[in-house]
Each structure stands twice: as structure tokens, then as C-alpha cells.
C-alpha atoms as a PDB file:
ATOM      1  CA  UNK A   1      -5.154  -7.425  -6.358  1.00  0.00           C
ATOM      2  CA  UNK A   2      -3.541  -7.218  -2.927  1.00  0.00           C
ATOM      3  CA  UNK A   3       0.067  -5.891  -3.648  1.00  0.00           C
ATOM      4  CA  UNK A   4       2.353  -6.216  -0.003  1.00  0.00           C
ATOM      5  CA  UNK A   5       5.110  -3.705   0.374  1.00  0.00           C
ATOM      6  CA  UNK A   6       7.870  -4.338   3.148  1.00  0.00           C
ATOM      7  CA  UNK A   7      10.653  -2.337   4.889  1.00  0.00           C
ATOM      8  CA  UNK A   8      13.987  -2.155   3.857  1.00  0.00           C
ATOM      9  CA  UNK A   9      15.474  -5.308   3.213  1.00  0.00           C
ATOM     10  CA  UNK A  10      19.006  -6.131   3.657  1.00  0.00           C
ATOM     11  CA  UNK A  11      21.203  -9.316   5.053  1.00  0.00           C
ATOM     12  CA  UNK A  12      24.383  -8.100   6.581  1.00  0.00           C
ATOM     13  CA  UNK A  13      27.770  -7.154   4.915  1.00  0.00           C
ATOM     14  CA  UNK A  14      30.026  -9.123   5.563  1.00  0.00           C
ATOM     15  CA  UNK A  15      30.774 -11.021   2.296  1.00  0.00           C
ATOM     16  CA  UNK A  16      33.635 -12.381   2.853  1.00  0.00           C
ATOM     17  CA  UNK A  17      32.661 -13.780   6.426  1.00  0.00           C
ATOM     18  CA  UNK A  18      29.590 -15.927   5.951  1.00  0.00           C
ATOM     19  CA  UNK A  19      29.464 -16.489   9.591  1.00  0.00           C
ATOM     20  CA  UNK A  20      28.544 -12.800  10.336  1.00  0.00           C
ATOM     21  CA  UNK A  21      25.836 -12.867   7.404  1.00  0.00           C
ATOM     22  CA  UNK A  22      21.965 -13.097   8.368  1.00  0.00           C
ATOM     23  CA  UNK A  23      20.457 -17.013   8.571  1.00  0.00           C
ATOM     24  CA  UNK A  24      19.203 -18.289   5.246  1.00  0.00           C
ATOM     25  CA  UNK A  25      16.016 -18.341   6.360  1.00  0.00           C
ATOM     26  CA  UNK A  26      15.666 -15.282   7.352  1.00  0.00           C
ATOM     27  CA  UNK A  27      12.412 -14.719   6.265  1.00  0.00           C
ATOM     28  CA  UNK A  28      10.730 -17.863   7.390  1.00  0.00           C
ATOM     29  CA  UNK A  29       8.120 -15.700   9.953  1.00  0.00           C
ATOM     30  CA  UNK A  30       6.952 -14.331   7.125  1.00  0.00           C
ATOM     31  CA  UNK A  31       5.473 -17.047   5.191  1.00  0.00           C
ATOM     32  CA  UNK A  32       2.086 -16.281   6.361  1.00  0.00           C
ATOM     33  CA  UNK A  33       1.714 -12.832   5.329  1.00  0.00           C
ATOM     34  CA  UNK A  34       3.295 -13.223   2.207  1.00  0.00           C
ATOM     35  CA  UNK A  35       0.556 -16.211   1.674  1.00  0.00           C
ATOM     36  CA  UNK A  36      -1.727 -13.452   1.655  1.00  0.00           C
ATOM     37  CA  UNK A  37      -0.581 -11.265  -0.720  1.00  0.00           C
ATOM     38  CA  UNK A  38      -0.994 -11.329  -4.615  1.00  0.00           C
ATOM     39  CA  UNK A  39       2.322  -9.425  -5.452  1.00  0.00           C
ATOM     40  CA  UNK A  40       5.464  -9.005  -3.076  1.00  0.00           C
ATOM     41  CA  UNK A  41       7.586  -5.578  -3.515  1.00  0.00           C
ATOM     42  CA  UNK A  42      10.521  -4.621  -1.313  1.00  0.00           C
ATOM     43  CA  UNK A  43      13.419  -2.350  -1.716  1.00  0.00           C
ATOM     44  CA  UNK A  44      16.818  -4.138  -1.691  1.00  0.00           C
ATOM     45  CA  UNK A  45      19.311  -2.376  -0.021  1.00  0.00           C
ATOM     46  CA  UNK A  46      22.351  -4.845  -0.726  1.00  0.00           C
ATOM     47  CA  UNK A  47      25.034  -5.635  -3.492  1.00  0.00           C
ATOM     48  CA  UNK A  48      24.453  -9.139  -4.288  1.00  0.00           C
ATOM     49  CA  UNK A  49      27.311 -11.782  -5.355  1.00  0.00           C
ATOM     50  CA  UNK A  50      28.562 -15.253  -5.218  1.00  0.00           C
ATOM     51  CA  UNK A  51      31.931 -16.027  -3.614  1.00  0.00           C
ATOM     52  CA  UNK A  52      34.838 -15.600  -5.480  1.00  0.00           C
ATOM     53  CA  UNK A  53      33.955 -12.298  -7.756  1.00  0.00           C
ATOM     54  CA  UNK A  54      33.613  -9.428  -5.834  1.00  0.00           C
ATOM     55  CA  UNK A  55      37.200  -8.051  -4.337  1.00  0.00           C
ATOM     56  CA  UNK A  56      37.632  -5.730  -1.837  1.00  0.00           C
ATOM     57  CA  UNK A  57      39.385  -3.573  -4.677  1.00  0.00           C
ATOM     58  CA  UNK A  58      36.267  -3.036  -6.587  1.00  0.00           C
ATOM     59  CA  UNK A  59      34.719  -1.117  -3.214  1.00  0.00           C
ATOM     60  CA  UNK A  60      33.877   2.329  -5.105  1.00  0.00           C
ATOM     61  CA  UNK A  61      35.992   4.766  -3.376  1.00  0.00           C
ATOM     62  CA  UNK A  62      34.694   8.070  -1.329  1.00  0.00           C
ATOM     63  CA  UNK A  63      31.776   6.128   0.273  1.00  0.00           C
ATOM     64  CA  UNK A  64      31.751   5.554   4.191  1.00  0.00           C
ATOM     65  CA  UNK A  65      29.737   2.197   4.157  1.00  0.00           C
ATOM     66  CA  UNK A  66      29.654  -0.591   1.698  1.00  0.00           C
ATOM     67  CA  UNK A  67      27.071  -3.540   1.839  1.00  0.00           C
ATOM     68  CA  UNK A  68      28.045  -6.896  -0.271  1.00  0.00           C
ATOM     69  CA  UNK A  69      25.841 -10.279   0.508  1.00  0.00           C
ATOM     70  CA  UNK A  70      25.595 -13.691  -0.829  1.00  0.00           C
ATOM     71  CA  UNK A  71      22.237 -14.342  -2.160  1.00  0.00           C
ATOM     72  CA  UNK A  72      21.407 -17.240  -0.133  1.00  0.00           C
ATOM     73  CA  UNK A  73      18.272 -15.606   1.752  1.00  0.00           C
ATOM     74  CA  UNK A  74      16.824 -14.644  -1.548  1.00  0.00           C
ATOM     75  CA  UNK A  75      16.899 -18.058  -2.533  1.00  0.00           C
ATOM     76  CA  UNK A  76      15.729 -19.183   0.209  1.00  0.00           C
ATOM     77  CA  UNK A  77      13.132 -16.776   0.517  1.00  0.00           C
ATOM     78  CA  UNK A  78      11.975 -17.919  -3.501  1.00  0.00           C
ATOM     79  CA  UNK A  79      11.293 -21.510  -1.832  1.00  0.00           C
ATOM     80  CA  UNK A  80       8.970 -20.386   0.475  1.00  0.00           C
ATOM     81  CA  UNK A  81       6.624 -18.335  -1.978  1.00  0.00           C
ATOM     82  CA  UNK A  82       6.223 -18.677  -5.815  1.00  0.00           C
ATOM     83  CA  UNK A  83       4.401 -15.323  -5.529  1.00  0.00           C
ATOM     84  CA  UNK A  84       5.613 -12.635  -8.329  1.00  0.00           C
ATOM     85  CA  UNK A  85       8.434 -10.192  -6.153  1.00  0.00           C
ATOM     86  CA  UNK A  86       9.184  -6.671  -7.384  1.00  0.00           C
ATOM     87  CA  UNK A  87      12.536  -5.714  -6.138  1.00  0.00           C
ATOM     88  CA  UNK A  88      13.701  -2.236  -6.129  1.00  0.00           C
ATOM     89  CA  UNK A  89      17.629  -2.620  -6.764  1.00  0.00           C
ATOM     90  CA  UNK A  90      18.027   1.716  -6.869  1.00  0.00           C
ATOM     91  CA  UNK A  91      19.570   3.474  -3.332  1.00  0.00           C
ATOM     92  CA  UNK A  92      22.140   4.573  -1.891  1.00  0.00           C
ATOM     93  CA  UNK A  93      24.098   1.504  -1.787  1.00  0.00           C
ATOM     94  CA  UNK A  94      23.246   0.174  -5.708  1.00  0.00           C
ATOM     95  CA  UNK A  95      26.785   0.428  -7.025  1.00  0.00           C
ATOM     96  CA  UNK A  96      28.859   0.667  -3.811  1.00  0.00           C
ATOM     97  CA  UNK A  97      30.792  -2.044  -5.918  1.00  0.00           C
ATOM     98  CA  UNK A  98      30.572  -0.564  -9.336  1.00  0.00           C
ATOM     99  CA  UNK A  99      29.087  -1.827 -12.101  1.00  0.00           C
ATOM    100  CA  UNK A 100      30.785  -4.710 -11.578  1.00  0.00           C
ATOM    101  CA  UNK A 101      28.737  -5.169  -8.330  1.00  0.00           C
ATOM    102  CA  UNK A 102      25.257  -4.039  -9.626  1.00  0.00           C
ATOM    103  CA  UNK A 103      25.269  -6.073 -12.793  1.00  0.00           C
ATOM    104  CA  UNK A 104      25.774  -9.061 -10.806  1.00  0.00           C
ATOM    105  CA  UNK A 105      23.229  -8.282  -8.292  1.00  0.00           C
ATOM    106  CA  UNK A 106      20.674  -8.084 -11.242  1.00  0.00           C
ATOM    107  CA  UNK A 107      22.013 -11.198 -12.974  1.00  0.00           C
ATOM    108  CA  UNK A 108      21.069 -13.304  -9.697  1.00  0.00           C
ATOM    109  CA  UNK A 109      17.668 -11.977  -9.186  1.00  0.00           C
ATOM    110  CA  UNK A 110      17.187 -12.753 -12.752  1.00  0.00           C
ATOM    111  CA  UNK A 111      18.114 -16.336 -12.241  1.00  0.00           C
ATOM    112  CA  UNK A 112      15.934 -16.838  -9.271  1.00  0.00           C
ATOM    113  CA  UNK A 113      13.342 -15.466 -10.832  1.00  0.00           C
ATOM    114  CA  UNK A 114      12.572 -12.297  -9.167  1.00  0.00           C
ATOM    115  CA  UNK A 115      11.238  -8.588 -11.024  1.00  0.00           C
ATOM    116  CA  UNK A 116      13.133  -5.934 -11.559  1.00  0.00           C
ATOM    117  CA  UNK A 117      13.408  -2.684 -14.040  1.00  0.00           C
ATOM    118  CA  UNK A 118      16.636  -0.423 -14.245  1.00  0.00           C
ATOM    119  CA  UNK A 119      17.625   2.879 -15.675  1.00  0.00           C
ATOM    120  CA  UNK A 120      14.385   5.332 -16.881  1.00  0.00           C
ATOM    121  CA  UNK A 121      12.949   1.667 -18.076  1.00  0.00           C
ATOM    122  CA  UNK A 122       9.781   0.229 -16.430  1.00  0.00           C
ATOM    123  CA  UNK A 123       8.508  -3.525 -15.593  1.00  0.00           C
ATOM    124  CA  UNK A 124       5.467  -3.793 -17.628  1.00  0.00           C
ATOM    125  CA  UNK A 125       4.020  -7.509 -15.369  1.00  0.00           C
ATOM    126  CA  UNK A 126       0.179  -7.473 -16.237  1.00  0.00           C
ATOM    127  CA  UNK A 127      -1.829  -4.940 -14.159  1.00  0.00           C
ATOM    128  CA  UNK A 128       1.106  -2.961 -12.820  1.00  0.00           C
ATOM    129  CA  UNK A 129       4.004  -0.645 -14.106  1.00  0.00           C
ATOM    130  CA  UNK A 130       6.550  -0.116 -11.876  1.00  0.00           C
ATOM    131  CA  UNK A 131       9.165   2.235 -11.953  1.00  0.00           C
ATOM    132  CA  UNK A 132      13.000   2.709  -9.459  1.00  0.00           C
ATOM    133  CA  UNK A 133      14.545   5.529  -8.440  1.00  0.00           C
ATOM    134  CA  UNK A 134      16.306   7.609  -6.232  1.00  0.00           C
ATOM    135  CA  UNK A 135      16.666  11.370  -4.991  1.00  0.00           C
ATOM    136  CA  UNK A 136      20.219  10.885  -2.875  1.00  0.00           C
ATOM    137  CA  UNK A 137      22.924   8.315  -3.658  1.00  0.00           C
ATOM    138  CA  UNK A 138      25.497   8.308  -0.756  1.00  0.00           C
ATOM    139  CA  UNK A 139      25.693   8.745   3.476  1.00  0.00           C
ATOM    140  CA  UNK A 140      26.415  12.848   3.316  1.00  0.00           C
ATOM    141  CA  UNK A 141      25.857  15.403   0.641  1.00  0.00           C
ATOM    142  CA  UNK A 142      29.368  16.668   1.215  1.00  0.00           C
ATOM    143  CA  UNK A 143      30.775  13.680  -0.413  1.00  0.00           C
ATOM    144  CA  UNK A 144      29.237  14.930  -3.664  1.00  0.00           C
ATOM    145  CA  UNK A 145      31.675  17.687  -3.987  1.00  0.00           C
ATOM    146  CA  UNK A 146      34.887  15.731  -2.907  1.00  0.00           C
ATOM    147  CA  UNK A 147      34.139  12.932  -4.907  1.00  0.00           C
ATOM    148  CA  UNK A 148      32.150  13.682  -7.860  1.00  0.00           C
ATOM    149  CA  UNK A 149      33.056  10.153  -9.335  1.00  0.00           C
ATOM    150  CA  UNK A 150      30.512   9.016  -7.194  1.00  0.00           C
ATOM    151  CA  UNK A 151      27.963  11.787  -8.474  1.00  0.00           C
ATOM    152  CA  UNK A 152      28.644  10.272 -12.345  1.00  0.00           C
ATOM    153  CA  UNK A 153      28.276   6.941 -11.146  1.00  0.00           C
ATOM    154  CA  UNK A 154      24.408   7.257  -9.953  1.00  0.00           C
ATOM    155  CA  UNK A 155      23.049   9.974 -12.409  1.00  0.00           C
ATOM    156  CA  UNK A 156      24.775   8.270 -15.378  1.00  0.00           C
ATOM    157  CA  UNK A 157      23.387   4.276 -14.323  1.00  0.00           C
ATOM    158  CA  UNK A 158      20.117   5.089 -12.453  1.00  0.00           C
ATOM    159  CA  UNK A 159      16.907   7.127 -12.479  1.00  0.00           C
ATOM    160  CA  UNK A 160      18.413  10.222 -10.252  1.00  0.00           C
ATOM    161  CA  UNK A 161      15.713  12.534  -9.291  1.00  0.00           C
ATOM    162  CA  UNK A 162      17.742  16.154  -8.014  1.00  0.00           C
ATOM    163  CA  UNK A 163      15.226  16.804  -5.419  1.00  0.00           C
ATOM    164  CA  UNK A 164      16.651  20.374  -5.631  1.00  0.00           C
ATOM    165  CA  UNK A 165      16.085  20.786  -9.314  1.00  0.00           C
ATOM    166  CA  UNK A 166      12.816  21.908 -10.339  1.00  0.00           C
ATOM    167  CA  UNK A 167      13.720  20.723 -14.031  1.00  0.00           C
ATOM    168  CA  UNK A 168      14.381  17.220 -12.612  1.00  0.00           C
ATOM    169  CA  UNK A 169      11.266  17.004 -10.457  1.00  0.00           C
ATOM    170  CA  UNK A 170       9.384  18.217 -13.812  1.00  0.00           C
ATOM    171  CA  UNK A 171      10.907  15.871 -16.115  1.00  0.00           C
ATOM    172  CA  UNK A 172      10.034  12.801 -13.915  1.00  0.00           C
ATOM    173  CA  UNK A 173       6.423  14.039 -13.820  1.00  0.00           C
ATOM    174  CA  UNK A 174       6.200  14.249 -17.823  1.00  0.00           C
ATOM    175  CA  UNK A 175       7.510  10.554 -17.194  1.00  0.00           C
ATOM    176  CA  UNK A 176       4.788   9.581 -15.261  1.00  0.00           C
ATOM    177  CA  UNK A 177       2.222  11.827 -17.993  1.00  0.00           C
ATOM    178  CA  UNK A 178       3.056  10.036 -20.479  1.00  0.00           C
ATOM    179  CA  UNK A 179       3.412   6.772 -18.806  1.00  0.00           C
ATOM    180  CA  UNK A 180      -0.480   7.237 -17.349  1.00  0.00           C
ATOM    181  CA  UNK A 181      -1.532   8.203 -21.079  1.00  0.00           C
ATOM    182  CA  UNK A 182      -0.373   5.006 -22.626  1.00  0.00           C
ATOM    183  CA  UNK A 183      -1.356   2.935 -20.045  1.00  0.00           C
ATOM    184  CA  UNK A 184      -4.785   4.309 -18.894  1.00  0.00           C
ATOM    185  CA  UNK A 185      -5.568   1.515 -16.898  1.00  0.00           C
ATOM    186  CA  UNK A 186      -2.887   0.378 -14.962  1.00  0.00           C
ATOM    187  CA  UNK A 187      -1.376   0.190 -11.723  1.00  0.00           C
ATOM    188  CA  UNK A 188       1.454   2.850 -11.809  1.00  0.00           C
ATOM    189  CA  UNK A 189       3.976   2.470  -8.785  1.00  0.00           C
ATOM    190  CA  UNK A 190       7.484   4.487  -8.380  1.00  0.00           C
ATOM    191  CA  UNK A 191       9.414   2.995  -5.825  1.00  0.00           C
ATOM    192  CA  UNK A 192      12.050   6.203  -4.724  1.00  0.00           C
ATOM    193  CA  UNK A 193      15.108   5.966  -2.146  1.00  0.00           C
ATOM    194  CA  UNK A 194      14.673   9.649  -0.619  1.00  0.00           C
ATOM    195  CA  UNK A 195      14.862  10.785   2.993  1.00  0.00           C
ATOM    196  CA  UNK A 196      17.343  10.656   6.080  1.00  0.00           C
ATOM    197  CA  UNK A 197      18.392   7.602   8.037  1.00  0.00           C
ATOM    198  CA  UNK A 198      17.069   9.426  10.810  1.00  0.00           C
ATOM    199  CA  UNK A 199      13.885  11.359  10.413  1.00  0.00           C
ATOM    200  CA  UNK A 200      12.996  13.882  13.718  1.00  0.00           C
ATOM    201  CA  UNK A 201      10.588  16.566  12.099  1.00  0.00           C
ATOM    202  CA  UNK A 202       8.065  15.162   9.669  1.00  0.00           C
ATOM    203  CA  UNK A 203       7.469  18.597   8.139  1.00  0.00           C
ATOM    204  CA  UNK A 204      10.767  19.711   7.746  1.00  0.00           C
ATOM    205  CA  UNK A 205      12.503  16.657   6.810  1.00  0.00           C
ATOM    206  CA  UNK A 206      10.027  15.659   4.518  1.00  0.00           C
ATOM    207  CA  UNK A 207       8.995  18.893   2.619  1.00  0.00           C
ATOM    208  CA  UNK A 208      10.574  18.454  -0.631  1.00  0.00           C
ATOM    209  CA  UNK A 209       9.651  14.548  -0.652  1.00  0.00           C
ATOM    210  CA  UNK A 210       6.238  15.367  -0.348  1.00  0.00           C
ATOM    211  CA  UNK A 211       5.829  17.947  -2.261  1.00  0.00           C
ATOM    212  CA  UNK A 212       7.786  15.470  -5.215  1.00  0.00           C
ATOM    213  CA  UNK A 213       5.171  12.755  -4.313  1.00  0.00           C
ATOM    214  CA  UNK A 214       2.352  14.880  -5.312  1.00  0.00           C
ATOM    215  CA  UNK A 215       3.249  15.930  -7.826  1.00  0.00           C
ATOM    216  CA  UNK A 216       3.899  12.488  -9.173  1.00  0.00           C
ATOM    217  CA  UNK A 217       0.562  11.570  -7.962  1.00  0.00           C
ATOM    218  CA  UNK A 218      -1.321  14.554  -9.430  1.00  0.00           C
ATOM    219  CA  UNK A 219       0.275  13.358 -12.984  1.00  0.00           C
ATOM    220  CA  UNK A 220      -1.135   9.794 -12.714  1.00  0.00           C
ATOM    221  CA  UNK A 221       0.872   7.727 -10.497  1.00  0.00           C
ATOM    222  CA  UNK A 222      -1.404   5.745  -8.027  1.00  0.00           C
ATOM    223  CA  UNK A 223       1.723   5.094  -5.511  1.00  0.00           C
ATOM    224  CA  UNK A 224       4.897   6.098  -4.683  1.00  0.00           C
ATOM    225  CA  UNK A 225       6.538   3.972  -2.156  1.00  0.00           C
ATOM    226  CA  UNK A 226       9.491   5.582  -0.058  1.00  0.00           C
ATOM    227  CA  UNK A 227      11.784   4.287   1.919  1.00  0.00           C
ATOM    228  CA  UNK A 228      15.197   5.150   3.355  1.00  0.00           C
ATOM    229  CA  UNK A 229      14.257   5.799   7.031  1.00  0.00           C
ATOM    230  CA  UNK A 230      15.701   3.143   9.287  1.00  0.00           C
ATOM    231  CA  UNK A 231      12.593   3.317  11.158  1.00  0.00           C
ATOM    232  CA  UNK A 232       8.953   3.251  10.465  1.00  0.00           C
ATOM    233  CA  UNK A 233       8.512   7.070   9.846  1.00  0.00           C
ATOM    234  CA  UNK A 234       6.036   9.781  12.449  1.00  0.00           C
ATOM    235  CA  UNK A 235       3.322   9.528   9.185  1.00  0.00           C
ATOM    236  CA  UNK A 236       4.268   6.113   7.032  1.00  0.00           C
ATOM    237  CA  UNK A 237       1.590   7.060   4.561  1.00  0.00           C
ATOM    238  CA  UNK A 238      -0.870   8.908   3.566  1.00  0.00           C
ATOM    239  CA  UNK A 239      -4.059   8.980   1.116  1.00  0.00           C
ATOM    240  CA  UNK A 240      -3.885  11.969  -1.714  1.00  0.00           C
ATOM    241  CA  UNK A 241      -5.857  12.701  -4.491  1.00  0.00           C
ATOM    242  CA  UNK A 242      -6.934   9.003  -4.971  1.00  0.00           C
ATOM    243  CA  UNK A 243      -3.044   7.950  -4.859  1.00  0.00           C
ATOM    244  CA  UNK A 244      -0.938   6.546  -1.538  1.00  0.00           C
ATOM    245  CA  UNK A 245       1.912   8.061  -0.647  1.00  0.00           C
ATOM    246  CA  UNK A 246       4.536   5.854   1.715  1.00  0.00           C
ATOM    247  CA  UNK A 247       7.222   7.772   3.406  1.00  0.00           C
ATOM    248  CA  UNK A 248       9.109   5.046   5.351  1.00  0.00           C
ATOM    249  CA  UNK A 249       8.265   1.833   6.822  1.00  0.00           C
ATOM    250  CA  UNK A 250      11.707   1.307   8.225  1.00  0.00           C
ATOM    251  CA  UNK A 251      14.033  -2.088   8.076  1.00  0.00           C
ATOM    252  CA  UNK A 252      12.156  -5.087   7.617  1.00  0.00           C
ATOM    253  CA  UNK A 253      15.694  -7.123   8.247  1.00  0.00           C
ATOM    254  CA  UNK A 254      19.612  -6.755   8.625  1.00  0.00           C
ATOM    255  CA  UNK A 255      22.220  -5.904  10.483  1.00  0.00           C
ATOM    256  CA  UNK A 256      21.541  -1.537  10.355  1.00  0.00           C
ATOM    257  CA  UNK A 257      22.476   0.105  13.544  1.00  0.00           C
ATOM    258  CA  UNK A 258      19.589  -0.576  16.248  1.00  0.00           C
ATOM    259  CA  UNK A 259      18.344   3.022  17.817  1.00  0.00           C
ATOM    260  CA  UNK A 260      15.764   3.182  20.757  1.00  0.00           C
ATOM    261  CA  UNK A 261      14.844   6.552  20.380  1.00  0.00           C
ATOM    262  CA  UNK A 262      13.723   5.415  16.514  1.00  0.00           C
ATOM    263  CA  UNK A 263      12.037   2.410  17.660  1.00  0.00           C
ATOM    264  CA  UNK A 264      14.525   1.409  14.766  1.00  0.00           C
ATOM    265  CA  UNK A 265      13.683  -2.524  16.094  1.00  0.00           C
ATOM    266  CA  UNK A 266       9.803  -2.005  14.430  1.00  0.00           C
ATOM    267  CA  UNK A 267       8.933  -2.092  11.483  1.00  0.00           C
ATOM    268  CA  UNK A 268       5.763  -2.179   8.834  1.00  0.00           C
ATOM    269  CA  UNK A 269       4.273  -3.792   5.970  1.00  0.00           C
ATOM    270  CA  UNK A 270       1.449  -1.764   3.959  1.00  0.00           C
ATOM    271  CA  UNK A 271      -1.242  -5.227   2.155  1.00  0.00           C
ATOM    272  CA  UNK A 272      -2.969  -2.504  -0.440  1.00  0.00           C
ATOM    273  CA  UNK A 273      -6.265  -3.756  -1.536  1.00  0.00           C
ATOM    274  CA  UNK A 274      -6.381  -2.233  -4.925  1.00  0.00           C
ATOM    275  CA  UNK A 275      -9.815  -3.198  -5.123  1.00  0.00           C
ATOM    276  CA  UNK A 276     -11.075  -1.091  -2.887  1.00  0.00           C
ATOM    277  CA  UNK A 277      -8.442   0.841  -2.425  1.00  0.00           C
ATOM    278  CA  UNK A 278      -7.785  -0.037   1.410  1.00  0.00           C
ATOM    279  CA  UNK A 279      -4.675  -0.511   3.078  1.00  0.00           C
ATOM    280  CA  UNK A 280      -3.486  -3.196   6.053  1.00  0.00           C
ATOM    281  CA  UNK A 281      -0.818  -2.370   8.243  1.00  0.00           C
ATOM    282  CA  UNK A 282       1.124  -5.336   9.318  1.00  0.00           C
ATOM    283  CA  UNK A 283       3.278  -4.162  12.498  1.00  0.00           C
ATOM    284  CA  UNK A 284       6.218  -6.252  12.866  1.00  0.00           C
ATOM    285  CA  UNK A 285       9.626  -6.051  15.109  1.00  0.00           C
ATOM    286  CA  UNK A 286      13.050  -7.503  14.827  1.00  0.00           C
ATOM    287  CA  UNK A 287      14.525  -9.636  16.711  1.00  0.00           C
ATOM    288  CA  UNK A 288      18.415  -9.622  16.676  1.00  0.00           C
ATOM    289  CA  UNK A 289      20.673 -12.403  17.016  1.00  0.00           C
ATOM    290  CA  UNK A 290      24.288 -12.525  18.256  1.00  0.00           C
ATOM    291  CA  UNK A 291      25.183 -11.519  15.449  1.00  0.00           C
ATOM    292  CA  UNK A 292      23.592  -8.435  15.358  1.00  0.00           C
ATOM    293  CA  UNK A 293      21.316  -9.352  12.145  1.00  0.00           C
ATOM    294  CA  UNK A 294      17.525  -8.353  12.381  1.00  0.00           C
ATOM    295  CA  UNK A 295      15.233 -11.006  12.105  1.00  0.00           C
ATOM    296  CA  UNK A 296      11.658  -9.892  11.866  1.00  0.00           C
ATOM    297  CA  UNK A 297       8.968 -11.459  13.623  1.00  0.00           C
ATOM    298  CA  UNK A 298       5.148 -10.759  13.674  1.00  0.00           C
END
């Protein structure tokens, strides 16, 4: 099976201006490389919503930056392929419009026909399990103490992992035990929402990620697939103990700040041969439009 996993994906913000949104087909430069692949997972970092039911009232309050898009580009983007597509719907901006918000983003990638799993709940699709989650849920830790409203809203409607909290880290690796022992031979993948925006220091900004990541791996996942980082990461991946670990691969599309000291205009795309275990890396930039939306390109 060759399994592609993609950058960030996201199509701009501005719901209710659909002239400042990305084009619908946004994704048409990919066509070829998603013609090679055999399953299609990104992580989606966008409420989703048809006109006409999200207000600005139901914003969540406390949180610097919202994101709200139609779903046109995902239904555009379900024209071009009929290839299964995991979507991880868990990060920082999941319920930036409540409940409200989320449940409607999962009710329209139901209806067009695209994977998903929610809560501590995984997507059982033949060879592969596939579990969402997240270690951080907003912009700046220091909003977690002035608005702890926010705090209840991710750890009671998502799979939080407390990055700080050994108990946390150990009860998502009995997860992932138990998981592996009922499902010997399968393809277990954890997609996690971890990191800074902005990663400088590998080592230090990655320590407790990594050492998370191995443990999950060491307790029978076969990959865990960050992302976060607005930019393709110093090390994107690495091999350990049979398993891949993927640390960032940056934005594969929308309208996130462009930095040149990040390089934050690149990004990449991992095709995992789970064959024979080999890995493709598809480099690919952005090309942004007046409006400021990132297109990617090959």
C-alpha cells in the first residue's frame, strides 16, 4: 500500500467574504501525485460550514485567531480523486466555533465522502487504524489560565495528550498496547497536532514530542504523523525501531503568514511504501495569489 501524507491543509478564513477564500481548485497541481497514491491523509486545519449557519457570535471566546471556510475545495478536490482520504479534523483550531462549528465540519466531510475518527475512537478502513489527536489546543499557553473554558472545551471533545503529564503520555501508550494486541496486523497511524508554529532548535523544541513519539512507537504504533510547524521542519522524519516518525512537513495550502527565514513557502509530502517500508519525499512550494492564499505547485 502506498499511503501519501501532506502538509497542513487549510483554505483561508474569511467565511463570510468568499472573494478572499482560496480558488476551488485549489488542489488541481496535485492530481498527479495523488494518482499515485493508494490512500490520501492530511491534517485539516479549518472549521468547515455552508453559508448561512455559522455567526460571528458563535467565535469561541479567548482565542486570538479563528479559521471558518466553505467546503468548496474539498469538493472539488473529491472530483479529482475517488481515492480513500483520511482527514485529521483534531488541532488547535477544531472548535474555534464550538461544537456548533466542529459538528458541522464533520457532517460535510461525511457527505462528501471523506474518513474521519473523533474523540479516543479509531477509523477501522481495511489495513489501517488510524487514530487523532492533539498535545496543545490554542496560539499561547497563557491563554489556558485566563480562559480555562477553552481548556474544557478540547480535553472534554478531543483526544488531549498533556505533553507535560507523564500519566497522560502513559495512558495514550496503553491505548496504542492494546490497540496493537487486537489488531496484530495492521497499519496503526496517530496523526497528533504538537509543536510550535515556528520551530528554531530541533532538540529543544522537539524534546518532549519525540520522546512521546517513541514511546508510541515502542508500544506498537508503526507511524505517528506530526504536524503543526508552518514550515517543513530541520528533521521532517525519521526511521525508529521499525516505525516513522514525522515531525512537520509544513503548509501544503492557505492563507498562513508567509516567513522567509522558515522557507514557510515549501512544503512536503511523505508517499510511504508500506511494502517495503520506504518513503518518497515529494518537495513542493506555494505559490500565492493576490489574495494571499497558498497554492501549491510541484
Amino acid at each position: 500500500m502506498k499511503i501519501l501524507l501532506t502538509g497542513d491543509v487549510q483554505f483561508g478564513r474569511d467565511y463570510w467574504d468568499v472573494i478572499k477564500d482560496c480558488p476551488t481548485d485549489l488542489f488541481k497541481n496535485m492530481i498527479p501525485i495523488f494518482s499515485n497514491a493508494d490512500l490520501i491523509i492530511f491534517n485539516l486545519e479549518t472549521v468547515l460550514s455552508n453559508k448561512n449557519i455559522i455567526e460571528n457570535e458563535d467565535k469561541v471566546n479567548g482565542k486570538p485567531y479563528h479559521i471558518l471556510s466553505i467546503p468548496s475545495q474539498l469538493q472539488y478536490l473529491r472530483t479529482i480523486t475517488n481515492k480513500p482520504i483520511i482527514v485529521a479534523t483534531i488541532n488547535n483550531h477544531t472548535f474555534d466555533y464550538g461544537l456548533k462549528g466542529y459538528y458541522n465540519t464533520l457532517k460535510i466531510l461525511e457527505n462528501t465522502y471523506f474518513l474521519f475518527t473523533y474523540g479516543y475512537k479509531y477509523l477501522d478502513y481495511n489495513n489501517i487504524i488510524f487514530f487523532d489527536a492533539t498535545t496543545h489546543w490554542t496560539e499561547f499557553n497563557r491563554l489556558k489560565e485566563k480562559n480555562e473554558h477553552i481548556n474544557k472545551l478540547w480535553k472534554d471533545n478531543c483526544w488531549f495528550i498533556d505533553i507535560n503529564d507523564y500519566k497522560s503520555i502513559n495512558y495514550a501508550s496503553k491505548i496504542i498496547t492494546v490497540t496493537r494486541k487486537n489488531n496484530p496486523n495492521k497499519i496503526i497511524i496517530i496523526a497528533i497536532h504538537w509543536g510550535k508554529n515556528w520551530v528554531n532548535n530541533m532538540g529543544a523544541d522537539f524534546m518532549k514530542e519525540k520522546i512521546l513519539a517513541k514511546k508510541l512507537i515502542d508500544n506498537g504504533c508503526n507511524i505517528v504523523f506530526g504536524s503543526g510547524a508552518h514550515h517543513v521542519v530541520e528533521n521532517p522524519y525519521e526511521f525508529y525501531n521499525n516505525g516513522l516518525i514525522i515531525y512537520g512537513l509544513g503548509d501544503l495550502s492557505g492563507d498562513f503568514i508567509y516567513k522567509k527565514p522558515f522557507d514557510s513557502d515549501e512544503s512536503l509530502s511523505l508517499l510511504i511504501n508500506t511494502d517495503n517500508n520506504s518513503v518518497k519525499k515529494i518537495n513542493l512550494t506555494k505559490e500565492f495569489n493576490n489574495k494571499g492564499c497558498g497554492i501549491p505547485i510541484k
